[in-house]
PDB file of N, CA and C in Angstrom:
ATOM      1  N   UNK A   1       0.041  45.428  71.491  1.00  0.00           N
ATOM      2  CA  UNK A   1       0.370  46.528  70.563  1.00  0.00           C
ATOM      3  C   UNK A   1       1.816  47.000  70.797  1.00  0.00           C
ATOM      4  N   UNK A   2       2.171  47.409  72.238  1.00  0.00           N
ATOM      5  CA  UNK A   2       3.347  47.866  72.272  1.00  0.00           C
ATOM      6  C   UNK A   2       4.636  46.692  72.197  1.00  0.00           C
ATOM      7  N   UNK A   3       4.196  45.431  72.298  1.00  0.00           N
ATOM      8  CA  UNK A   3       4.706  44.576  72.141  1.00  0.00           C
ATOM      9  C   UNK A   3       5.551  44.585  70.885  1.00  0.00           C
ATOM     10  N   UNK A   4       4.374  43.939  69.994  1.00  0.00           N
ATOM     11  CA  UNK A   4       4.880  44.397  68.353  1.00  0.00           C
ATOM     12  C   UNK A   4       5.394  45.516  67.902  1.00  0.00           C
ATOM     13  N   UNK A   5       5.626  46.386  68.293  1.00  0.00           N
ATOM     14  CA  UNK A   5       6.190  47.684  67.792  1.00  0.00           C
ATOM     15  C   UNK A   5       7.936  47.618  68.214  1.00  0.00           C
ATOM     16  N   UNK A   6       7.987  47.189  69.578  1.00  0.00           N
ATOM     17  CA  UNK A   6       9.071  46.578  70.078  1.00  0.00           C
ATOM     18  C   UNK A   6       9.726  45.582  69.226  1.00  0.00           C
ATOM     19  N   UNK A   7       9.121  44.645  68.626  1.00  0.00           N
ATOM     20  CA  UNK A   7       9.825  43.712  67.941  1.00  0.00           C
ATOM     21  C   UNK A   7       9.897  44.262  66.855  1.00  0.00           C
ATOM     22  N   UNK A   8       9.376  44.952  65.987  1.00  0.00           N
ATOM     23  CA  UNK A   8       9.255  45.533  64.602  1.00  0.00           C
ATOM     24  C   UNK A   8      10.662  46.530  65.021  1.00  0.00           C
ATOM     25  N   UNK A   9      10.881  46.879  65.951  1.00  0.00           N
ATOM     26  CA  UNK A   9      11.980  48.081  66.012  1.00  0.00           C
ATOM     27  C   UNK A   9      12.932  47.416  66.476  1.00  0.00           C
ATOM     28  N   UNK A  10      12.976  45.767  67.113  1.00  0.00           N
ATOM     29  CA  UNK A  10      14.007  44.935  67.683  1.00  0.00           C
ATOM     30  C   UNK A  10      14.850  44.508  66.121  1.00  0.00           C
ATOM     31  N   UNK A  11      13.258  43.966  65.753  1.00  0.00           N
ATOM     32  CA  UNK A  11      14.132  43.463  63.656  1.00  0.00           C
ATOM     33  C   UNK A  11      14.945  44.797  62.586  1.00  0.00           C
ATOM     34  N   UNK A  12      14.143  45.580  63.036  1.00  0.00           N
ATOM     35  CA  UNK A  12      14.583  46.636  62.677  1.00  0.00           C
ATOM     36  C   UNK A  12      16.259  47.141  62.373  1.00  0.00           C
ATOM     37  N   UNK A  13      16.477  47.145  63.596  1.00  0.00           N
ATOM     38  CA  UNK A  13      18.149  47.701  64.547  1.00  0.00           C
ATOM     39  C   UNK A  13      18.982  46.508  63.990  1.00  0.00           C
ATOM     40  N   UNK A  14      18.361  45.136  64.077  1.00  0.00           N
ATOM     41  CA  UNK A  14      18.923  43.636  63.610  1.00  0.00           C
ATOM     42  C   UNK A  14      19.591  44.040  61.847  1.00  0.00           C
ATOM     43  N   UNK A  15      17.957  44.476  61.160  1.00  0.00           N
ATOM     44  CA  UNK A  15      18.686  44.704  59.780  1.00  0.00           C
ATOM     45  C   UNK A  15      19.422  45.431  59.744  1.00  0.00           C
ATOM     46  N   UNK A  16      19.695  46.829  60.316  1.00  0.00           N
ATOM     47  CA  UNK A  16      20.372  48.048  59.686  1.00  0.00           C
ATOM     48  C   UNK A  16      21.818  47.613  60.538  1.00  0.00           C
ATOM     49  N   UNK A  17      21.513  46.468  61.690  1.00  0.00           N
ATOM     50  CA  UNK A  17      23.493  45.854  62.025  1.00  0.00           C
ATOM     51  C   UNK A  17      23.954  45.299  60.931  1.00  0.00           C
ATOM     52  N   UNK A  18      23.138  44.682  60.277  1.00  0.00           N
ATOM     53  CA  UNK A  18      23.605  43.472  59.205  1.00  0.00           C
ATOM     54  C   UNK A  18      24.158  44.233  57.935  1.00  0.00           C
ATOM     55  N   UNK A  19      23.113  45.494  57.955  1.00  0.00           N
ATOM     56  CA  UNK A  19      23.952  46.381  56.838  1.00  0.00           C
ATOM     57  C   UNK A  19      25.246  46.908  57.017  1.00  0.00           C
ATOM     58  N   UNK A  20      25.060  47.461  58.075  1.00  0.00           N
ATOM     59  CA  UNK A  20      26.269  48.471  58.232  1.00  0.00           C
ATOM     60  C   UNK A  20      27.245  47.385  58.591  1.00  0.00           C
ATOM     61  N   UNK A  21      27.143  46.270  59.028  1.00  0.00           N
ATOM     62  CA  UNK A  21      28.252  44.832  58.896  1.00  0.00           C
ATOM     63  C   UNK A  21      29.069  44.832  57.658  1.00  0.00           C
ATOM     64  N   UNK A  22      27.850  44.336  56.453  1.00  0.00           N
ATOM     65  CA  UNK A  22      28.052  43.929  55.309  1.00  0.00           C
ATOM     66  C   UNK A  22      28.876  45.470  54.795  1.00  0.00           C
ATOM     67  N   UNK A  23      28.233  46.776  54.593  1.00  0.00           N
ATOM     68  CA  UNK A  23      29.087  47.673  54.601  1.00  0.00           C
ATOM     69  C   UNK A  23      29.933  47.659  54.655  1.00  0.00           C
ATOM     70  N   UNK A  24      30.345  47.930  55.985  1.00  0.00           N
ATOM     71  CA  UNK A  24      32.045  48.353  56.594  1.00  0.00           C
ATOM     72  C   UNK A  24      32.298  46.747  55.902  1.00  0.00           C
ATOM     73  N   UNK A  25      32.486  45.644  55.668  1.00  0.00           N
ATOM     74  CA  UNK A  25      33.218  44.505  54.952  1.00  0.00           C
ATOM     75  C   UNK A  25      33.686  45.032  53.539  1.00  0.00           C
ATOM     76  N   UNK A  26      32.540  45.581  52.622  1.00  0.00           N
ATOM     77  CA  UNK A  26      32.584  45.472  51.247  1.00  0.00           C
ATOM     78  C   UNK A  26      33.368  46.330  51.330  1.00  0.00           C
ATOM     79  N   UNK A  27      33.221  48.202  52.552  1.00  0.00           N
ATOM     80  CA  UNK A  27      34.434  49.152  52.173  1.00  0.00           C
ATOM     81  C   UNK A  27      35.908  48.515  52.749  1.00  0.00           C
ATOM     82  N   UNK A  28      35.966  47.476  53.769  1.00  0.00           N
ATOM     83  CA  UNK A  28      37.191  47.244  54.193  1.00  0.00           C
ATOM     84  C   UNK A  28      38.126  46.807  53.007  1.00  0.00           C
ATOM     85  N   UNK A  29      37.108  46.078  52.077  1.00  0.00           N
ATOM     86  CA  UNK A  29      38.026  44.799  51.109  1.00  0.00           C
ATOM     87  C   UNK A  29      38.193  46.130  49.704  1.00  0.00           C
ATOM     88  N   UNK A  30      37.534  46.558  49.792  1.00  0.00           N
ATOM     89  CA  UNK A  30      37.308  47.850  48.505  1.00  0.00           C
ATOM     90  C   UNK A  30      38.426  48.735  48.738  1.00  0.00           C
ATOM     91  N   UNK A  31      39.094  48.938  50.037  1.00  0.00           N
ATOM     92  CA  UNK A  31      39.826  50.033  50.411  1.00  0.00           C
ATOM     93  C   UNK A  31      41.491  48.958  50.677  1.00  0.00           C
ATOM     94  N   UNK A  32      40.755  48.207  50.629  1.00  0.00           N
ATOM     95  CA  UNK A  32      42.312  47.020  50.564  1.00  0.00           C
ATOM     96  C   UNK A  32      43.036  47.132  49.012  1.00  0.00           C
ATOM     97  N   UNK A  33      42.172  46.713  48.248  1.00  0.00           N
ATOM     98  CA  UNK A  33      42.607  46.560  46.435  1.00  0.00           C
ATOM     99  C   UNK A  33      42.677  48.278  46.530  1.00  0.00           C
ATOM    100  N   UNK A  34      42.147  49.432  46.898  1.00  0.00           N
ATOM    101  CA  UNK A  34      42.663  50.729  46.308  1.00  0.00           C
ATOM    102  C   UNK A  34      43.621  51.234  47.167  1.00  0.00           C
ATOM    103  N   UNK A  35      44.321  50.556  48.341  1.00  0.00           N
ATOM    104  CA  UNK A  35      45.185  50.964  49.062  1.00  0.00           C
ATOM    105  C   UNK A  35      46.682  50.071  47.939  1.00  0.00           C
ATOM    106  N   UNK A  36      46.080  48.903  47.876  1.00  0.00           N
ATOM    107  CA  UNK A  36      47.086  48.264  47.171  1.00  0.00           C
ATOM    108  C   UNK A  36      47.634  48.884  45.808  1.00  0.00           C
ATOM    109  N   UNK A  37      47.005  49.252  45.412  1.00  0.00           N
ATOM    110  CA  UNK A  37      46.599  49.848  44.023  1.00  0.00           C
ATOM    111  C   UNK A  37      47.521  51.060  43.795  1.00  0.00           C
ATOM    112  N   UNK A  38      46.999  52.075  45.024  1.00  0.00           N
ATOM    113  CA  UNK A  38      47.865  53.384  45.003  1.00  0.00           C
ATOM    114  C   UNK A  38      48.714  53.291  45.343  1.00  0.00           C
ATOM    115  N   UNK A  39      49.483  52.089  46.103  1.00  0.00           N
ATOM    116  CA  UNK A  39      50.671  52.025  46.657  1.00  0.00           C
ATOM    117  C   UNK A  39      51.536  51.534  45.191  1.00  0.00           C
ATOM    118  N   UNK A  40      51.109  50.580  44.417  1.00  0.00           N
ATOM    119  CA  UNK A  40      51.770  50.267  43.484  1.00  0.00           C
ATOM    120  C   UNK A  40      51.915  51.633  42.496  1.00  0.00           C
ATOM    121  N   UNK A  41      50.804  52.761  42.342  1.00  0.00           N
ATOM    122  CA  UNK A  41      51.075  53.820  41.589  1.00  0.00           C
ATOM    123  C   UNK A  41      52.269  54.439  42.073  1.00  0.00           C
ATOM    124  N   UNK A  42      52.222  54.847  43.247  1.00  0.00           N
ATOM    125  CA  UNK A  42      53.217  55.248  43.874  1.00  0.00           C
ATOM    126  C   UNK A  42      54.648  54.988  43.908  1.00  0.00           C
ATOM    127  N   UNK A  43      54.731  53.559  43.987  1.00  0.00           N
ATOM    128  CA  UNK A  43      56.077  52.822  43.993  1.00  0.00           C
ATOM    129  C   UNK A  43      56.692  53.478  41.989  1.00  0.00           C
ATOM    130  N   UNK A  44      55.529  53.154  41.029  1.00  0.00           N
ATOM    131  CA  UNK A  44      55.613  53.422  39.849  1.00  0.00           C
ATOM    132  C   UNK A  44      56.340  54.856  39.650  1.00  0.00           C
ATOM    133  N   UNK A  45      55.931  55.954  40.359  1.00  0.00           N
ATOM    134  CA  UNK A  45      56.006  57.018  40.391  1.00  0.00           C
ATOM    135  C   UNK A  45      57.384  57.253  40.939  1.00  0.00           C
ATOM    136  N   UNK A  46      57.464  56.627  41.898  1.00  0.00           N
ATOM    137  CA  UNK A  46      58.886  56.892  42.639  1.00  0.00           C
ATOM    138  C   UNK A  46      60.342  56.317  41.552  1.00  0.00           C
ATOM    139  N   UNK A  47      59.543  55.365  40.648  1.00  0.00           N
ATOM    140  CA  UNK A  47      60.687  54.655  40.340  1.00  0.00           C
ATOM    141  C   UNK A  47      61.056  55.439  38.550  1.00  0.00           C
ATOM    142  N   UNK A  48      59.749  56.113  38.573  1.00  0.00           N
ATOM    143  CA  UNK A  48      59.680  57.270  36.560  1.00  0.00           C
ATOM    144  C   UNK A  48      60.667  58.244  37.329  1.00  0.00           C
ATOM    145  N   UNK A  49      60.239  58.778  38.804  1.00  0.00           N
ATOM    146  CA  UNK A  49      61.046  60.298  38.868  1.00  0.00           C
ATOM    147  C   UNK A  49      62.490  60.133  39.109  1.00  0.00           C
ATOM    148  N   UNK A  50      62.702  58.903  40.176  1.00  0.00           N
ATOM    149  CA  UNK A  50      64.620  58.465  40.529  1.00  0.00           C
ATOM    150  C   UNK A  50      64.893  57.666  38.917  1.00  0.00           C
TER     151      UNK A  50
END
């Protein structure tokens, strides 16, 4: 009994790494294109006001 509960909470911890993996990836690459993004607004901005 306590066995299985152990492994049910071993798979457990396994999935919610794999999420928060896949997560932090999708926000790394998501925050790449809107870092890129605002930097080009920016550059835009700098170049309407000089």
């Amino acid at each position: 009994m306590v066995k299985t509960v152990h492994q049910e909470d071993q798979d457990y911890r396994e999935m919610m790494l794999l999420i928060v993996i896949v997560h932090l990836g999708a926000m790394a690459l998501l925050w790449r294109k809107v870092k890129r993004r605002s930097l080009d607004i920016v550059e835009d901005v700098f170049i309407n006001i000089f």
